[in-house]
C-alpha atoms as a PDB file:
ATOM      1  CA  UNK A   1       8.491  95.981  -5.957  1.00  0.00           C
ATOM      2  CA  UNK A   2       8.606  93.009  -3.382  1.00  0.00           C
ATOM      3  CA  UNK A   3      12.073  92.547  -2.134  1.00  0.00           C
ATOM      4  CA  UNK A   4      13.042  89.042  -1.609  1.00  0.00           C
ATOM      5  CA  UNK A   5      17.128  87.403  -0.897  1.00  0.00           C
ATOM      6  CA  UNK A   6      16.922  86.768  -5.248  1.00  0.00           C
ATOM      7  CA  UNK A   7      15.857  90.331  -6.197  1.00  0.00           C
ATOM      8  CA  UNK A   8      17.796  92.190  -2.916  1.00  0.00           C
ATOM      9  CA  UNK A   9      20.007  94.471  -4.821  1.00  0.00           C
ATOM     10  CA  UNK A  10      23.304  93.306  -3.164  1.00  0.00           C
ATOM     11  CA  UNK A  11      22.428  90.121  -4.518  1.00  0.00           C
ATOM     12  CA  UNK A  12      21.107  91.197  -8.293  1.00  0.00           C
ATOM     13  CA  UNK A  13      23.968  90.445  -9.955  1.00  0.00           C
ATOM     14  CA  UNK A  14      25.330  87.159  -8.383  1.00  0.00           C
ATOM     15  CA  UNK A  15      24.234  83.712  -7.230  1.00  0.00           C
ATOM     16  CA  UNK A  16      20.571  83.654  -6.856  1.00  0.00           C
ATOM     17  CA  UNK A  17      19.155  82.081  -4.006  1.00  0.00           C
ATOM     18  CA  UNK A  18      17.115  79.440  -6.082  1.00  0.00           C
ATOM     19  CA  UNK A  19      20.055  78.511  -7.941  1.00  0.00           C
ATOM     20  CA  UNK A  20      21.824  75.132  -7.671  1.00  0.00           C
ATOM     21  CA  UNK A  21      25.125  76.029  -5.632  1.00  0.00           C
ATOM     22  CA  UNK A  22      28.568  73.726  -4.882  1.00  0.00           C
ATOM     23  CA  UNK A  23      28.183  70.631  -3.170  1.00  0.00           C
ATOM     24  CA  UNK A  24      29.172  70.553   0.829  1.00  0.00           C
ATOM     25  CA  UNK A  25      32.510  69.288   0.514  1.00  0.00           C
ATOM     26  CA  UNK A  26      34.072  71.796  -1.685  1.00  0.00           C
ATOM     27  CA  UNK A  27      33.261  74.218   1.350  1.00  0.00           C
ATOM     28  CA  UNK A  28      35.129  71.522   3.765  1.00  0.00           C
ATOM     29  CA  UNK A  29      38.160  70.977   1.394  1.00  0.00           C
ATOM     30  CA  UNK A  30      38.546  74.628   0.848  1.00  0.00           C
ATOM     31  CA  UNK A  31      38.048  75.731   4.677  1.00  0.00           C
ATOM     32  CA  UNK A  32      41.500  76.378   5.585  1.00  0.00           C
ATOM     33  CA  UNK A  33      41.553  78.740   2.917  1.00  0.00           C
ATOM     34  CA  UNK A  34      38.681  80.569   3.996  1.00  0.00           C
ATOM     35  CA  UNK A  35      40.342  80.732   7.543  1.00  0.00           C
ATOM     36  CA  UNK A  36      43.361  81.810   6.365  1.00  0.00           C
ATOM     37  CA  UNK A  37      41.941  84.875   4.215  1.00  0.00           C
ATOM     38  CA  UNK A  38      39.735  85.186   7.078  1.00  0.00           C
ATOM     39  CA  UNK A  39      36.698  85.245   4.948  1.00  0.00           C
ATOM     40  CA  UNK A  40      34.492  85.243   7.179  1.00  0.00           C
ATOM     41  CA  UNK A  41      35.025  88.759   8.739  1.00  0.00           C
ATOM     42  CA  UNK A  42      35.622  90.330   5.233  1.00  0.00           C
ATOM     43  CA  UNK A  43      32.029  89.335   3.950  1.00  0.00           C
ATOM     44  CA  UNK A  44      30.888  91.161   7.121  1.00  0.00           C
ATOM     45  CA  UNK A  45      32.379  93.656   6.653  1.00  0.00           C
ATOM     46  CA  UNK A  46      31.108  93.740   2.979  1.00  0.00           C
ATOM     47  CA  UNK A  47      27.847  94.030   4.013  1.00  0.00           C
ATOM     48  CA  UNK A  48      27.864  96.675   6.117  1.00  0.00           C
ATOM     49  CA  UNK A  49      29.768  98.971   4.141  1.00  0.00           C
ATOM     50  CA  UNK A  50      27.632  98.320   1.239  1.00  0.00           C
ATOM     51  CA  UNK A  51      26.414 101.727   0.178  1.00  0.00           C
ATOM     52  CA  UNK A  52      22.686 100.530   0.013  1.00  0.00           C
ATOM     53  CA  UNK A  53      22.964  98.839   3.767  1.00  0.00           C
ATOM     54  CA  UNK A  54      25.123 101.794   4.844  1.00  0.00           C
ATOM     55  CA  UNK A  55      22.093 104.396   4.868  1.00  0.00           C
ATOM     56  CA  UNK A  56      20.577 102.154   7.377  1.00  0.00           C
ATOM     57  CA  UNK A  57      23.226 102.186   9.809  1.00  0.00           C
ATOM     58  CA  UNK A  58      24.023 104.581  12.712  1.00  0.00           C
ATOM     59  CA  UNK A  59      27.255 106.037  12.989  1.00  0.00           C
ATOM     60  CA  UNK A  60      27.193 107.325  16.787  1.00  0.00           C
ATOM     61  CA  UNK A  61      24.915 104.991  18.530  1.00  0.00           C
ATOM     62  CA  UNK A  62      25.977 100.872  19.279  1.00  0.00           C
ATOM     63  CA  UNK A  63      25.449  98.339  21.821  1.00  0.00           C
ATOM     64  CA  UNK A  64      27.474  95.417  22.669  1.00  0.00           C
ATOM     65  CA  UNK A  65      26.744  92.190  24.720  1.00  0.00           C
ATOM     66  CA  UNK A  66      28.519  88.949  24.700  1.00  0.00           C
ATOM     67  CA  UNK A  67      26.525  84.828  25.113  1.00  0.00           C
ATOM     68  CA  UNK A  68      27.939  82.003  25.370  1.00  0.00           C
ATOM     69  CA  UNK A  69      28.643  79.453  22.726  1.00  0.00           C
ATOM     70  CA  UNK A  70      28.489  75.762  24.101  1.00  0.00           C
ATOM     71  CA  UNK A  71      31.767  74.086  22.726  1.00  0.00           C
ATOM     72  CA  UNK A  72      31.649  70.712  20.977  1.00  0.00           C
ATOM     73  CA  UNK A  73      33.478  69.018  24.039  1.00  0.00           C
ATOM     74  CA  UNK A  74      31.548  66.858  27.139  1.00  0.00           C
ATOM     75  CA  UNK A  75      32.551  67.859  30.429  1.00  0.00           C
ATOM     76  CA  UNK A  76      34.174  63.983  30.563  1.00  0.00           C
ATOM     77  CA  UNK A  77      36.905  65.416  28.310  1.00  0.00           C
ATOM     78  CA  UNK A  78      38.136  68.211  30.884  1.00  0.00           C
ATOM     79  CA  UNK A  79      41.037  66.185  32.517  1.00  0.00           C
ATOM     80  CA  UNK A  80      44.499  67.638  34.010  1.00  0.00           C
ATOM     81  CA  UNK A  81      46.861  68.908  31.713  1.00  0.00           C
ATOM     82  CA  UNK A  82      49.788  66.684  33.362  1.00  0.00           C
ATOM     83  CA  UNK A  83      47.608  63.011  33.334  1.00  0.00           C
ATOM     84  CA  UNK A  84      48.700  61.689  36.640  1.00  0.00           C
ATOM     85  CA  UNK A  85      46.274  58.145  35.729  1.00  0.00           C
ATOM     86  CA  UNK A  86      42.986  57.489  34.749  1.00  0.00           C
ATOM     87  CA  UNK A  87      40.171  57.870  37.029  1.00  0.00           C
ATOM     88  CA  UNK A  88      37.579  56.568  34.303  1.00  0.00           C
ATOM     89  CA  UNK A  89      35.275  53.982  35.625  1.00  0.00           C
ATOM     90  CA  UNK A  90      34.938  51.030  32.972  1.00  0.00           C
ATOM     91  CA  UNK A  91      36.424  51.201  29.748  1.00  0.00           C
ATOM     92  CA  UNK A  92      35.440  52.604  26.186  1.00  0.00           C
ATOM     93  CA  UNK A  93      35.790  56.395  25.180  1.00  0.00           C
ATOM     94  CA  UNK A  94      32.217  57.473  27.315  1.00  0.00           C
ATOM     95  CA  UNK A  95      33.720  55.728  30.207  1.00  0.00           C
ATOM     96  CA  UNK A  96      32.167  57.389  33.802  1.00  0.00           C
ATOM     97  CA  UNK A  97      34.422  59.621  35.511  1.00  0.00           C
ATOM     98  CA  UNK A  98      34.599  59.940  39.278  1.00  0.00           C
ATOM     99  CA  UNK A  99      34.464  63.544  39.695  1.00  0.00           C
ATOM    100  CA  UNK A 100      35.014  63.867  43.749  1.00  0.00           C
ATOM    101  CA  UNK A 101      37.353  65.582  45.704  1.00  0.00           C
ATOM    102  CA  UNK A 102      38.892  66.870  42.220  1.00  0.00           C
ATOM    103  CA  UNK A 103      39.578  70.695  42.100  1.00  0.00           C
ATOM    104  CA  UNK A 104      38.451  71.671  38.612  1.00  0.00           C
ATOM    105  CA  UNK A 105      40.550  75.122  36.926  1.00  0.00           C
ATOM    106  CA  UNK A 106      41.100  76.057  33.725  1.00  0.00           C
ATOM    107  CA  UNK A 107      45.073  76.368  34.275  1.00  0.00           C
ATOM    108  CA  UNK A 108      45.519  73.269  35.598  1.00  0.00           C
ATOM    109  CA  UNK A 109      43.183  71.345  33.228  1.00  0.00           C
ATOM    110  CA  UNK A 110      42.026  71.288  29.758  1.00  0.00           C
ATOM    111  CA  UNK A 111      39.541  69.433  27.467  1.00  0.00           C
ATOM    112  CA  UNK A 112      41.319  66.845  25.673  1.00  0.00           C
ATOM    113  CA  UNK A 113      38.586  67.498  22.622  1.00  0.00           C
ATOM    114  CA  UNK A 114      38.681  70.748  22.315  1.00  0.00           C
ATOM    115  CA  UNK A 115      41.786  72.513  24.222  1.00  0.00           C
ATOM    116  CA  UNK A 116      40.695  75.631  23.122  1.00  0.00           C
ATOM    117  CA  UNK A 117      37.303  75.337  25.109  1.00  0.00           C
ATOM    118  CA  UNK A 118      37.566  76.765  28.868  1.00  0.00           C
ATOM    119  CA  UNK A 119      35.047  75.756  31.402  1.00  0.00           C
ATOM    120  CA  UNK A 120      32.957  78.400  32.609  1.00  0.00           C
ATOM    121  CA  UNK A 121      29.852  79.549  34.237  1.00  0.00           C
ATOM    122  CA  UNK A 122      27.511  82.522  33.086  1.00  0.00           C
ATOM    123  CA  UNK A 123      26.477  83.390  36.880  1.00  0.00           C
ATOM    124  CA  UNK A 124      25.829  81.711  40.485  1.00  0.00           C
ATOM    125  CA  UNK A 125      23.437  78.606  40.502  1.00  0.00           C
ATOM    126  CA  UNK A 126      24.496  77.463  37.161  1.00  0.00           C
ATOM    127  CA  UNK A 127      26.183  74.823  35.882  1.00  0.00           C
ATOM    128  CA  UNK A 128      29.573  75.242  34.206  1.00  0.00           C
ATOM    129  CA  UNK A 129      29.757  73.810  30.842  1.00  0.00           C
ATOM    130  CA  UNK A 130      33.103  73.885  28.333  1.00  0.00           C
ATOM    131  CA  UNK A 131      32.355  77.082  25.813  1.00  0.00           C
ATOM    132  CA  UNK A 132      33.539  80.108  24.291  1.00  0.00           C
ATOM    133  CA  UNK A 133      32.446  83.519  24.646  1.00  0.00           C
ATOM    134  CA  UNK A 134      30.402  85.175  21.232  1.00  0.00           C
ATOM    135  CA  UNK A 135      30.777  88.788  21.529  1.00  0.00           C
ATOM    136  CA  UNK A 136      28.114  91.249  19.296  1.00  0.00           C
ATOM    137  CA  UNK A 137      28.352  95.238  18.424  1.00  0.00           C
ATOM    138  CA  UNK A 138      24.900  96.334  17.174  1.00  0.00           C
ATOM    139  CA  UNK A 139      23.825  99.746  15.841  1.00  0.00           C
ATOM    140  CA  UNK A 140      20.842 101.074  17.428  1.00  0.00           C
ATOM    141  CA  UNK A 141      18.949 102.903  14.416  1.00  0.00           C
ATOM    142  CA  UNK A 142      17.895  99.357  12.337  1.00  0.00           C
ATOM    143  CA  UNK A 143      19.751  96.403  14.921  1.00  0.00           C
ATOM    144  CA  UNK A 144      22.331  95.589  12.388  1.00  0.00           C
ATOM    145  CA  UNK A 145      25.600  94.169  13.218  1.00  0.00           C
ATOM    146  CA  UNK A 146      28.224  95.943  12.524  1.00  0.00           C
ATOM    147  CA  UNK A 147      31.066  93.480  14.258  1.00  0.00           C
ATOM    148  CA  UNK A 148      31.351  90.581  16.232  1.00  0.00           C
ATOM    149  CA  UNK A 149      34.373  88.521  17.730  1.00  0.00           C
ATOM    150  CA  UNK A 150      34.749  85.318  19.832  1.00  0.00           C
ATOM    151  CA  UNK A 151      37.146  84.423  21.966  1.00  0.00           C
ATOM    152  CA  UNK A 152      38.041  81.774  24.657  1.00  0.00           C
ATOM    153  CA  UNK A 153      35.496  82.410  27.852  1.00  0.00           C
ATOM    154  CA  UNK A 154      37.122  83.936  30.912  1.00  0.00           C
ATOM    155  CA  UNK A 155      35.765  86.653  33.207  1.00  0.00           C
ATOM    156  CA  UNK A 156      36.475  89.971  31.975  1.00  0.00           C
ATOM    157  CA  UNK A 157      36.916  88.772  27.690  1.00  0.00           C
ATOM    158  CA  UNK A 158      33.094  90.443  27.305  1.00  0.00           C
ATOM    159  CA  UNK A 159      34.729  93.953  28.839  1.00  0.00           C
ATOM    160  CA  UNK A 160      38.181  93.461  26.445  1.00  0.00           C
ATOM    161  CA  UNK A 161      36.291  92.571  23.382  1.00  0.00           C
ATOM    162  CA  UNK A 162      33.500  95.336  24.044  1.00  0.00           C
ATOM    163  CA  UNK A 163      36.667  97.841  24.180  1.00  0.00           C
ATOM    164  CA  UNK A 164      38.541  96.226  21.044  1.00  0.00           C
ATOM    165  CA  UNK A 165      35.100  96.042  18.695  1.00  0.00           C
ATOM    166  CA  UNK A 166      34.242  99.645  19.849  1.00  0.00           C
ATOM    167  CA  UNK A 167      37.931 101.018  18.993  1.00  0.00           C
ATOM    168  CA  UNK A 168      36.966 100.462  15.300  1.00  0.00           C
ATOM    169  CA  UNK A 169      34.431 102.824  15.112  1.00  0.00           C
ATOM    170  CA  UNK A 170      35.121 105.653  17.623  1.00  0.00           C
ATOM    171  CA  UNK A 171      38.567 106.238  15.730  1.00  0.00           C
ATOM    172  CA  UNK A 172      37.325 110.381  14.507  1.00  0.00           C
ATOM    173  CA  UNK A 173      33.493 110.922  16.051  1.00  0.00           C
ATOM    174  CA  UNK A 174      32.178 110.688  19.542  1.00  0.00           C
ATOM    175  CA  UNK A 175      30.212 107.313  19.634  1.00  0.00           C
ATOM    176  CA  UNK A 176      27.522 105.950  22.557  1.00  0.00           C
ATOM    177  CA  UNK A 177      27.573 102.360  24.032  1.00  0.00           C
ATOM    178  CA  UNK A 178      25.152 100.506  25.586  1.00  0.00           C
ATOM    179  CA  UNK A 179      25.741  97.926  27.913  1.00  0.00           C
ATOM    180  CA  UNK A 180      24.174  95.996  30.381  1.00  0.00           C
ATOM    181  CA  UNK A 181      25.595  95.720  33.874  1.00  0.00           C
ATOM    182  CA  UNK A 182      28.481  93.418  33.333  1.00  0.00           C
ATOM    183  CA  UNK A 183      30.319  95.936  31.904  1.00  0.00           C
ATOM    184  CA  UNK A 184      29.818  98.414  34.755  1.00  0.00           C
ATOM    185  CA  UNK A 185      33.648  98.505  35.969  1.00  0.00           C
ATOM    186  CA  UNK A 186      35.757 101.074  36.980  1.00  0.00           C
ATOM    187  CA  UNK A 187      37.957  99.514  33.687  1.00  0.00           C
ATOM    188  CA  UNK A 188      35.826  98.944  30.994  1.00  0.00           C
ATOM    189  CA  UNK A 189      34.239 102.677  31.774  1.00  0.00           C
ATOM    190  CA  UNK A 190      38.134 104.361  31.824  1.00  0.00           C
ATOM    191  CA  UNK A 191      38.511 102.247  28.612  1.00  0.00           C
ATOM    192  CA  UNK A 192      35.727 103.195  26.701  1.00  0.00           C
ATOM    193  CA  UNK A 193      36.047 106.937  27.226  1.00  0.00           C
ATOM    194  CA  UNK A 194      39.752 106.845  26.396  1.00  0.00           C
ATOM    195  CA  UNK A 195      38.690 105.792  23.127  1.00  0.00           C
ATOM    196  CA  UNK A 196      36.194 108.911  22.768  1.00  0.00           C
ATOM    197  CA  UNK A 197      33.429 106.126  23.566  1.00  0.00           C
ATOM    198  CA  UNK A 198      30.530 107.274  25.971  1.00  0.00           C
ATOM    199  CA  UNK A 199      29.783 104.148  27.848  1.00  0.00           C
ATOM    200  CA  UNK A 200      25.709 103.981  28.385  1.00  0.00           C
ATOM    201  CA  UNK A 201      26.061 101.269  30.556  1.00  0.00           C
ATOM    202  CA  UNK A 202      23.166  99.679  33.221  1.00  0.00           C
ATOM    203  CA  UNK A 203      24.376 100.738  36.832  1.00  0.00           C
ATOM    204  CA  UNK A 204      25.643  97.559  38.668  1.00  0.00           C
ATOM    205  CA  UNK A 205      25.218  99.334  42.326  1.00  0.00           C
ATOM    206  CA  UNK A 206      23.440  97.930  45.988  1.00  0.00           C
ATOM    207  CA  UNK A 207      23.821  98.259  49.523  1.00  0.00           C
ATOM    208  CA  UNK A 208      22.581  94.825  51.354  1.00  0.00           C
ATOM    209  CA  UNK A 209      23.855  96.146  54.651  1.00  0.00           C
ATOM    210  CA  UNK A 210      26.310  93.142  54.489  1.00  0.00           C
ATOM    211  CA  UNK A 211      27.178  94.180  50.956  1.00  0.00           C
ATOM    212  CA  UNK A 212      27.689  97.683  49.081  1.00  0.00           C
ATOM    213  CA  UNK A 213      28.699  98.192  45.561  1.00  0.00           C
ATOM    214  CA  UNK A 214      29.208 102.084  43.504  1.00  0.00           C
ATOM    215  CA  UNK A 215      28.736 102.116  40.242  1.00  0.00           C
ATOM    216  CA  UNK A 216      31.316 103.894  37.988  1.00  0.00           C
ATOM    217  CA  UNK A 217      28.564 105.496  35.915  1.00  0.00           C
ATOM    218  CA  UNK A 218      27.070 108.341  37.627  1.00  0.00           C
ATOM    219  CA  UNK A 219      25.225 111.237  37.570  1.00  0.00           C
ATOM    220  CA  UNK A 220      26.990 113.048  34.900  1.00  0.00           C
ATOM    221  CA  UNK A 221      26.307 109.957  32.262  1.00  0.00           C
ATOM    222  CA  UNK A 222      22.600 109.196  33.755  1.00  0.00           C
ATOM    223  CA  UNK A 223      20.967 112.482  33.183  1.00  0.00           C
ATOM    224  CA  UNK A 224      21.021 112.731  29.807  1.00  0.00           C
ATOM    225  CA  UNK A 225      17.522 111.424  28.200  1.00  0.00           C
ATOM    226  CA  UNK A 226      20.454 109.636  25.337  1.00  0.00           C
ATOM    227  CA  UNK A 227      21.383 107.164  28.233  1.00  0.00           C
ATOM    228  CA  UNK A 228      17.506 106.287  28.656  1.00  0.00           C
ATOM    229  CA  UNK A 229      17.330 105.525  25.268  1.00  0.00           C
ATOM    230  CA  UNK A 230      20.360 103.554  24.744  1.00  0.00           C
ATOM    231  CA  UNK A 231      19.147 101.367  27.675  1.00  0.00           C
ATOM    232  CA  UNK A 232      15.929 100.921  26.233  1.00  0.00           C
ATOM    233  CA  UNK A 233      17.266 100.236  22.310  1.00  0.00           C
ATOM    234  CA  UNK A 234      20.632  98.024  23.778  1.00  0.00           C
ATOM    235  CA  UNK A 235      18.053  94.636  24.623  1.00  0.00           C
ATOM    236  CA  UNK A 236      17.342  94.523  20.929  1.00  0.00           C
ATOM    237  CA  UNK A 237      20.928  92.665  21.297  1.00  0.00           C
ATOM    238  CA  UNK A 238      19.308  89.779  22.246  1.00  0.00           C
ATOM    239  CA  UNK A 239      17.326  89.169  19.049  1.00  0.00           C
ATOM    240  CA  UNK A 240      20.878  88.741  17.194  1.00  0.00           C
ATOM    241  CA  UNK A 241      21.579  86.308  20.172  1.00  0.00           C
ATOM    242  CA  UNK A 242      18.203  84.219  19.817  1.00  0.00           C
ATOM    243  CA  UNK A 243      18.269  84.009  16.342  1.00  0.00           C
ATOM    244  CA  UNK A 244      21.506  82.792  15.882  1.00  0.00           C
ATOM    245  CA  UNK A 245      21.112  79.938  18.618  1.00  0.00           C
ATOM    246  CA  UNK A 246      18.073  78.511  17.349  1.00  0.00           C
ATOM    247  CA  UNK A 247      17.796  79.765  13.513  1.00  0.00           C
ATOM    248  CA  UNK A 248      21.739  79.266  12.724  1.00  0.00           C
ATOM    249  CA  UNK A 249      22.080  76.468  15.104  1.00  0.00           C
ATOM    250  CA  UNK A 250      24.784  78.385  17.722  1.00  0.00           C
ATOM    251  CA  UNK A 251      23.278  77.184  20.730  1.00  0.00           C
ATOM    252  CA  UNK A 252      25.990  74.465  20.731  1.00  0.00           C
ATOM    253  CA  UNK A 253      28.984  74.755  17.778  1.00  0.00           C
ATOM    254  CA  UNK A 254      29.630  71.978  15.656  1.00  0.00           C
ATOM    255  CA  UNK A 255      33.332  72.840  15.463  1.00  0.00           C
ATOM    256  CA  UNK A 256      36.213  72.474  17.612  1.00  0.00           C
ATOM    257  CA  UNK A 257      39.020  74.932  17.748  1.00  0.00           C
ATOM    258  CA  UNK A 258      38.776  78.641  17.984  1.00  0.00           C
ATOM    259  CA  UNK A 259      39.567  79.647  14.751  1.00  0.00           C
ATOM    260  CA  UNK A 260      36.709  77.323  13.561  1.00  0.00           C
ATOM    261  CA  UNK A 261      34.002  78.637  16.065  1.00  0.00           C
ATOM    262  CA  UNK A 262      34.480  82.210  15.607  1.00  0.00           C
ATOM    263  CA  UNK A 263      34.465  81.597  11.552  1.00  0.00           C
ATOM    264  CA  UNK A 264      31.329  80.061  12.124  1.00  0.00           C
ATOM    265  CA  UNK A 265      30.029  82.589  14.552  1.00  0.00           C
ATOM    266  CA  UNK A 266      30.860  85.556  12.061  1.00  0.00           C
ATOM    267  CA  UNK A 267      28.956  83.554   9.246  1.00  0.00           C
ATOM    268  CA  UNK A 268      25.612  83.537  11.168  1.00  0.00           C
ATOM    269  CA  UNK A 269      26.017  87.170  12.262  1.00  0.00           C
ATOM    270  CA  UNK A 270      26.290  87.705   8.765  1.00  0.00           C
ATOM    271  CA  UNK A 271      23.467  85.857   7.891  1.00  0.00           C
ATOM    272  CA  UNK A 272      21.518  87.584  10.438  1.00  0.00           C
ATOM    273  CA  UNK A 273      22.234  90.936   8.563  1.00  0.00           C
ATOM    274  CA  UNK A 274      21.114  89.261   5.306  1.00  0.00           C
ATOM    275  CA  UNK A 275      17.346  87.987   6.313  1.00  0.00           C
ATOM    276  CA  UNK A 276      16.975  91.371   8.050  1.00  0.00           C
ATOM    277  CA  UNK A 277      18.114  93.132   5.066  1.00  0.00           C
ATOM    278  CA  UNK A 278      15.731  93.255   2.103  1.00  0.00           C
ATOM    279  CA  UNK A 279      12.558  94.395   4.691  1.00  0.00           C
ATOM    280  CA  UNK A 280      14.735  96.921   5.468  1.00  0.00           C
ATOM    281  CA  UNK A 281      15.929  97.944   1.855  1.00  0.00           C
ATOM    282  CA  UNK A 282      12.507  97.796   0.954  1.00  0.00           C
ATOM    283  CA  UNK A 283      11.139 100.640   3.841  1.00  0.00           C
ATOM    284  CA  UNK A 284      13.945 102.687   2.940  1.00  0.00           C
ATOM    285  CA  UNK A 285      12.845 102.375  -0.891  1.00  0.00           C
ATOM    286  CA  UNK A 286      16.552 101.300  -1.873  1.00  0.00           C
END
């Protein structure tokens, strides 16, 4: 039998997809409600503890990365949070701003869009740009998600969310977790094993002669051919990442406020899961 989103059996017995569904608004009126119940989290939840999707899923093997989400705020909007005057140039609301000699920080100013937003930058040579901070767990046997959070961007939020989303499944078994190297901290690593987590993460360590770095994963973690592989299987991460920029339309949110963003976020990691699903029920012979 060809598996398809209509004949997937988690779907058999409710809306199929070529069925006429609500209209747009009812979703809008009815979206406090869904934040409120936190829908969003619960369907994903649903999924993955489906007994059909559960087969597929590893219990001792995850990787986690976190991408940024660009916020529905221009940088224009990112004035001090005690408005001493306004520096626009011209009137209207896209009025140019004069931008020099002003000391830009994300305690002393705030997007007057989207407060929620912070003003950040992914790494040296790049521009900063208002967004929040999408944060994915994965399961290395199919590349399912199995959680996801997002939270306001800051420095270490990819290391405390990594930690938090980990917690939840490394409560009564030994669990692995790969990482890349913006996890490697002497932190994150303490964290993780606390949590009877072993952290499989990418060794952030040089020596420039001006500049030397250890890594806190070392020789005792690195040896074992299970580190290789979590290295190897942890960049499949960046398919959920890809697809839901382009395919779910995350490259920039629609939405302002966090509670909107990261219901929206969980949706398409959802819906990620769901086109993945039925080529996977269907090798499995579900």
């Amino acid at each position: 039998m060809e598996y398809t989103l209509a004949t997937c059996p988690i779907f058999r017995d409710h809306l199929s997809i070529d069925e006429t569904v609500w209209d747009a608004t009812v979703f809008c009126k009815n979206r406090g409600r869904l934040l409120e119940a936190d829908v969003a989290r619960k369907l994903l939840a649903g999924v993955v503890t489906h007994p059909k999707v559960r087969c597929l899923l590893s219990q001792d093997h995850f990787s986690v990365d976190g991408s940024l989400i660009e916020a529905w705020a221009s940088v224009k909007s990112f004035r001090p949070k005690e408005n001493s005057g306004d520096d626009s140039e011209g009137a209207g609301r896209n009025a140019e701003r004069n931008f020099r000699g002003e000391a830009w920080s994300n305690e002393t100013h705030a997007s007057t869009t989207d407060p929620d937003a912070r003003l950040y930058r992914k790494s040296n040579g790049q521009e900063a740009k208002l967004c929040f901070m999408g944060h994915v767990l994965m399961e290395n046997r199919n590349g399912l998600v199995v959680d996801g959070e997002l939270t306001r961007s800051y420095g270490v939020s990819e290391r405390i969310a990594a930690v938090e989303m980990t917690r939840r499944y490394a409560r009564e078994r030994r669990v692995t977790v790969g990482a890349d190297k913006n996890y490697d901290s002497k932190d994150c690593v303490a964290e993780l094993r606390d949590i009877n987590a072993v952290p499989h993460v990418a060794q952030n360590a040089y020596d420039t002669g001006k500049a030397k770095r250890r890594s806190a994963i070392d020789g005792r973690t690195t040896r074992h051919p299970g580190y290789v592989a979590s290295q190897r299987v942890r960049k499949r991460i960046e398919e959920v990442f890809g697809w839901i920029k382009t395919a779910a339309g995350l490259r920039k949110t629609k939405f302002r406020g966090l509670e909107k963003v990261r219901s929206q976020f969980t949706f398409a990691l959802t819906a990620y899961n769901l086109i993945r699903l039925p080529k996977l029920l269907a090798g499995a012979g579900a």
